[in-house]
Protein backbone atom coordinates (compact mmCIF):
# COMPACT_ATOMS: atom_id res chain seq x y z
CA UNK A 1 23.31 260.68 209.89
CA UNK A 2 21.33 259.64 213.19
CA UNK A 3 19.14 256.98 211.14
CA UNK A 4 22.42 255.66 209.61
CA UNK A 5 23.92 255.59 213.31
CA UNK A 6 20.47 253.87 214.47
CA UNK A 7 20.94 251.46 211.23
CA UNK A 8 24.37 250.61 212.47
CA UNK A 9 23.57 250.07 215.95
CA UNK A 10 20.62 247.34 214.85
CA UNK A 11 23.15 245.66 212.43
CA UNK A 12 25.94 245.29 215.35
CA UNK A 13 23.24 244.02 217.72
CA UNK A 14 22.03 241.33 215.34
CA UNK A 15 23.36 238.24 214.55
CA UNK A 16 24.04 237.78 210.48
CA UNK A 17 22.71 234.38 208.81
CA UNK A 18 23.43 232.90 204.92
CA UNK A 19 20.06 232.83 202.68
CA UNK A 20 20.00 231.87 199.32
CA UNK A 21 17.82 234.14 196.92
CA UNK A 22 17.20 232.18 193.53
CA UNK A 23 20.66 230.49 194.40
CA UNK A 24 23.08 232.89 195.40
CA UNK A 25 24.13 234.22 198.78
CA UNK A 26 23.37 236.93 201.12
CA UNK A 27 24.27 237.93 204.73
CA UNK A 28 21.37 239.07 206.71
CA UNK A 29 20.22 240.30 209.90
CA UNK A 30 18.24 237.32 211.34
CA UNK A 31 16.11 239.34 212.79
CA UNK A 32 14.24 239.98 209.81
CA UNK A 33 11.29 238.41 207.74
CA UNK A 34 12.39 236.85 204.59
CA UNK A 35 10.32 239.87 202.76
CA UNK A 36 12.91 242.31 204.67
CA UNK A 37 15.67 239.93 204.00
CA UNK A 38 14.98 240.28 200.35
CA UNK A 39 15.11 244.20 200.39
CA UNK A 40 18.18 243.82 202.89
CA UNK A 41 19.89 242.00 199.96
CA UNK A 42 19.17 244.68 197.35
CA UNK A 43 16.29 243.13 195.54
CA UNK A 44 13.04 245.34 194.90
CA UNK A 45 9.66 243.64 194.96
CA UNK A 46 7.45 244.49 192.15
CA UNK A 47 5.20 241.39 192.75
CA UNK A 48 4.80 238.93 195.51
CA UNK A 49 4.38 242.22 198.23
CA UNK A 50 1.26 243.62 199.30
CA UNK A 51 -0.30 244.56 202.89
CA UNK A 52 3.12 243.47 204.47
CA UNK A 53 1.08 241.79 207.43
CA UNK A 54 -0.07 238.81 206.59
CA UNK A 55 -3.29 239.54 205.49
CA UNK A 56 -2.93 239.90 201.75
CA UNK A 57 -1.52 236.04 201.05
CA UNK A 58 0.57 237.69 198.38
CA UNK A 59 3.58 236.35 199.39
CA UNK A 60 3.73 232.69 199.54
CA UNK A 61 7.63 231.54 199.76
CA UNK A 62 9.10 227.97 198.49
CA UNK A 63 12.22 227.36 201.15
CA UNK A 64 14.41 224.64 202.48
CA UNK A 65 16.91 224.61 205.15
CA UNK A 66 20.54 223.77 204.48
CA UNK A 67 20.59 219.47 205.02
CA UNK A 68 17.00 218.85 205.17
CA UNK A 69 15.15 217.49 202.09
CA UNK A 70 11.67 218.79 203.10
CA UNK A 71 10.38 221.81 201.11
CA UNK A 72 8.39 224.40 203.42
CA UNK A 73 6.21 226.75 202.75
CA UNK A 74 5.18 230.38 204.32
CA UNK A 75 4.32 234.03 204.27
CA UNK A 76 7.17 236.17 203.49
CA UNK A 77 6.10 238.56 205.69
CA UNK A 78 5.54 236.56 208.84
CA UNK A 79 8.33 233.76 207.90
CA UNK A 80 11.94 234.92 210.00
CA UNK A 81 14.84 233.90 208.28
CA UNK A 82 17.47 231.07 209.33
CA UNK A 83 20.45 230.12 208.64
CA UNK A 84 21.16 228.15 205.22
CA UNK A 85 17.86 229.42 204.10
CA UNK A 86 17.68 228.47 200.77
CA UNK A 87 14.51 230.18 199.07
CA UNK A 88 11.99 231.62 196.29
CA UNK A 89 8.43 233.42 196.18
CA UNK A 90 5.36 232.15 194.18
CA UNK A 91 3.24 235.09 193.81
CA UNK A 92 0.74 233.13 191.88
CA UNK A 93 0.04 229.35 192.87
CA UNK A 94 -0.70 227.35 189.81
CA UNK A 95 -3.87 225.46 190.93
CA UNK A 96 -6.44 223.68 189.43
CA UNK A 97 -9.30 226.07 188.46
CA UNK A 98 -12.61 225.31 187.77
CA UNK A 99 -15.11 227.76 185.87
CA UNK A 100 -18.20 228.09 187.02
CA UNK A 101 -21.16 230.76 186.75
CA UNK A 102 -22.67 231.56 190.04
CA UNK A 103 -26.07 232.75 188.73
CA UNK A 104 -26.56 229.20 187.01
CA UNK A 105 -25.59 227.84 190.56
CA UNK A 106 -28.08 227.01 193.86
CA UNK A 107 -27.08 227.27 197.60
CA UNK A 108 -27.17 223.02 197.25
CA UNK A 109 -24.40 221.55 199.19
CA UNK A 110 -23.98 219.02 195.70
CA UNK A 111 -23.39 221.31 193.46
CA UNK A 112 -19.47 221.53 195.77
CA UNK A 113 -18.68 218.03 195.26
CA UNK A 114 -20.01 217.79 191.41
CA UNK A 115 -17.34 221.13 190.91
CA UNK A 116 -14.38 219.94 193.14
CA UNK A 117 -15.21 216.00 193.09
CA UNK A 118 -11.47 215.82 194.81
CA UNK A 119 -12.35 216.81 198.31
CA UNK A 120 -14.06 213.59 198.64
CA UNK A 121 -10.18 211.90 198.44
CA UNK A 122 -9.08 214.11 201.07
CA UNK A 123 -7.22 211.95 203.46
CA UNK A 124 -7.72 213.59 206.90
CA UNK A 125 -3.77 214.59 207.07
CA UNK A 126 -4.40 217.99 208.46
CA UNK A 127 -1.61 219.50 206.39
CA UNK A 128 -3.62 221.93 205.40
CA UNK A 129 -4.38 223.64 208.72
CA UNK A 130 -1.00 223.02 209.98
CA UNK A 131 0.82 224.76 207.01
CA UNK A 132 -2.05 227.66 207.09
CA UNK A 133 -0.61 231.53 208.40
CA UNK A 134 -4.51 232.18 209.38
CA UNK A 135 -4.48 229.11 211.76
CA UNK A 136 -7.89 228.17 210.19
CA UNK A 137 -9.42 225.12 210.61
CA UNK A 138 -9.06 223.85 206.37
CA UNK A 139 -9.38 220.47 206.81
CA UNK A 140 -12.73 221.03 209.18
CA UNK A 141 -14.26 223.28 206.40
CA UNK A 142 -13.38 220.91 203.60
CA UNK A 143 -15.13 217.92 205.81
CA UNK A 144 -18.17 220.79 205.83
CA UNK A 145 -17.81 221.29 201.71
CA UNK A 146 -18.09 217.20 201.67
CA UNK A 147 -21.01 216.58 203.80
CA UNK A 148 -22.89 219.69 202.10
CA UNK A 149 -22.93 222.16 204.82
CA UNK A 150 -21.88 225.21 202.50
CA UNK A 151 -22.84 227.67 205.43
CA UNK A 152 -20.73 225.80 207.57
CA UNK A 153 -17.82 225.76 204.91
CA UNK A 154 -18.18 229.34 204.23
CA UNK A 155 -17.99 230.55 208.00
CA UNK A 156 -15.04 228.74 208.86
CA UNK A 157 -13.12 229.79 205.84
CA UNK A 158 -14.23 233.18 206.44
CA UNK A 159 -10.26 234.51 207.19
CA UNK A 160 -8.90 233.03 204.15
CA UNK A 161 -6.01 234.69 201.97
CA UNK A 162 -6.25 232.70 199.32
CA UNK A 163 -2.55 232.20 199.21
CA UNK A 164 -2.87 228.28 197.69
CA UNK A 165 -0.08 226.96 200.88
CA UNK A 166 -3.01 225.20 201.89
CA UNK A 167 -3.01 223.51 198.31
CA UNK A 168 0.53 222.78 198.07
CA UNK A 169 1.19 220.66 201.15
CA UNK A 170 -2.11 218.78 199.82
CA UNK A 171 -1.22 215.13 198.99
CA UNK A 172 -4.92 214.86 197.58
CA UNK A 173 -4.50 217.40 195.20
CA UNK A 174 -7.25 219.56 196.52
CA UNK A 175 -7.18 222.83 196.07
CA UNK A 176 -8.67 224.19 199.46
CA UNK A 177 -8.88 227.93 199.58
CA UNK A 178 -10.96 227.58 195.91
CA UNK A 179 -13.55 225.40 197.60
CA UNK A 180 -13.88 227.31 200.65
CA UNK A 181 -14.25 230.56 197.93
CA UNK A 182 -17.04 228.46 195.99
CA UNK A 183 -18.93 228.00 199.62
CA UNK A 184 -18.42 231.55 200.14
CA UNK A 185 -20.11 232.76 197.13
CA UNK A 186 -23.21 230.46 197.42
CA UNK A 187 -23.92 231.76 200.86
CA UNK A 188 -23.46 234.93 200.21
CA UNK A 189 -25.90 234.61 196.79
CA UNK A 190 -28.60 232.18 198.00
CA UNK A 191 -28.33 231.18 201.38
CA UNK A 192 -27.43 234.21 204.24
CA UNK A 193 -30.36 236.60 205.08
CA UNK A 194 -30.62 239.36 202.34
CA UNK A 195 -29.72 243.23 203.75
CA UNK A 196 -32.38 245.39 202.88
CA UNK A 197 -30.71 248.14 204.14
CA UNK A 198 -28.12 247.73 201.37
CA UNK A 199 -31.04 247.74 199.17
CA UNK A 200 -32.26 250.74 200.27
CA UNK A 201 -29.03 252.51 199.77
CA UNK A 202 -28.35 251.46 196.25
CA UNK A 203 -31.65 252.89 195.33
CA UNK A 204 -31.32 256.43 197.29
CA UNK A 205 -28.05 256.11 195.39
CA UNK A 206 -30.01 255.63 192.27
CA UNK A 207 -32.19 258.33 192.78
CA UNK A 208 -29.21 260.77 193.02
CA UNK A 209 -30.04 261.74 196.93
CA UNK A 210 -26.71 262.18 197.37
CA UNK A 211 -25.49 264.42 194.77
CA UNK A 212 -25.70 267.85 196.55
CA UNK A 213 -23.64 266.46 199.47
CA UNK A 214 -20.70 265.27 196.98
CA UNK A 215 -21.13 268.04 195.23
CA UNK A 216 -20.19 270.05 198.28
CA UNK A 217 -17.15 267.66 199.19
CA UNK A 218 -15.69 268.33 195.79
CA UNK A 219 -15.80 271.77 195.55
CA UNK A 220 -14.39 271.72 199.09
CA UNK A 221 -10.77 273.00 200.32
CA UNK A 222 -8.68 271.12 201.84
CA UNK A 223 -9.08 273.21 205.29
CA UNK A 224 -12.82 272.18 205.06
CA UNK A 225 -12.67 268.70 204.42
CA UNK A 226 -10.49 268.33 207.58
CA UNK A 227 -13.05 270.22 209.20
CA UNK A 228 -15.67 268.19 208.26
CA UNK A 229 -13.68 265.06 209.34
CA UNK A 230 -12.87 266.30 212.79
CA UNK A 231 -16.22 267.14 213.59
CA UNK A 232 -17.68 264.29 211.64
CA UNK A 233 -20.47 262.14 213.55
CA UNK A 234 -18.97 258.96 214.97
CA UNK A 235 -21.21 256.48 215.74
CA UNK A 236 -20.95 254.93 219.28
């Protein structure tokens, strides 16, 4: 009864506004993110929903405003609603994909271009950083991918979400976040400082030097494990 008061109280407080969902028409708090809108209206999300903070790119959302031609893009979960929101999610963005085996692959800046040969059309609109919920720097990266400075590429795309709005406000057809992915990969494989220590673990992990200590945290109760969480060693 109290969290139906509380729910009443918000609604009272908040102004409603008209979205359209695939078409037809809601009234909505417009307080809310078009992801809340959409359970607001009744509708459960099975796909297009994931970390719910904008750090997941699972929900990209097509939408246009009542009287204005322009299609806009967004995160449903960061994107508030507005009045004469007219609107629909594309979980999956159907861009060009390119297939490509890393091993066969060097960390040679070349090897970009000669698998997305369309970043050297890109037209130095910026649309892609402007339209980007990370606020990275897509069009600087891309100019990195173009020149050859993978590295380069690869940090500044670091924060991507791989949620393709980049790609769809893209009048060069270039589909950024795969690029910036591609630089990612050949850094990671042939061109950042290999961790030894990692080494070293998967080998102790190899040679089973951890299989009493598991063992233990199996067969452990639940009273225990918290124990042995609480008074766990945190490292300063």
């Amino acid at each position: 009864m109290l969290n139906q008061k509380c729910d009443e109280k918000n609604q009272n407080n908040n102004e409603f506004v008209d979205i359209y969902i695939m078409g037809k028409r809601y009234s909505v708090p417009s307080s809310l993110t078009i992801m809340k809108a959409f359970e607001y209206a009744g509708y459960t999300l099975l796909r297009g929903c994931g970390c719910r903070a904008g750090f997941c790119g699972a929900c990209s959302t097509v939408y246009r405003i009542g009287g204005n031609h322009e299609l806009k893009v967004g995160l449903a979960c960061q994107t508030k609603v507005e009045n004469d929101m007219y609107l629909t999610q594309i979980p999956f963005y159907p861009a060009h994909k390119v297939n490509y085996e890393v091993d066969k692959l060097q960390g040679d800046g070349d090897q970009v271009v000669e698998i997305y040969p369309e970043i050297t059309k890109c037209l130095g609109c910026n649309a892609c950083s402007n339209v980007c919920p990370q606020d990275i720097k897509v069009m600087k990266y891309v100019s990195h991918a173009i020149r050859g400075e993978v590295s380069k590429a690869a940090d500044e795309s670091f924060d991507c979400l791989l949620c393709g709005l980049c790609a769809s406000k893209c009048p060069a057809n270039i589909v950024q976040y795969k690029v910036g992915l591609l630089c990612r990969r050949l850094h990671g494989k042939y061109l950042a400082p290999k961790a030894n220590h990692v080494k070293d673990r998967i080998n102790e992990i190899k040679e089973e030097k951890f299989e009493k200590q598991l063992d233990e945290l199996v067969n452990s109760s639940k009273d225990e494990l918290a124990n042995k969480y609480n008074n766990r060693d945190i490292e300063k």
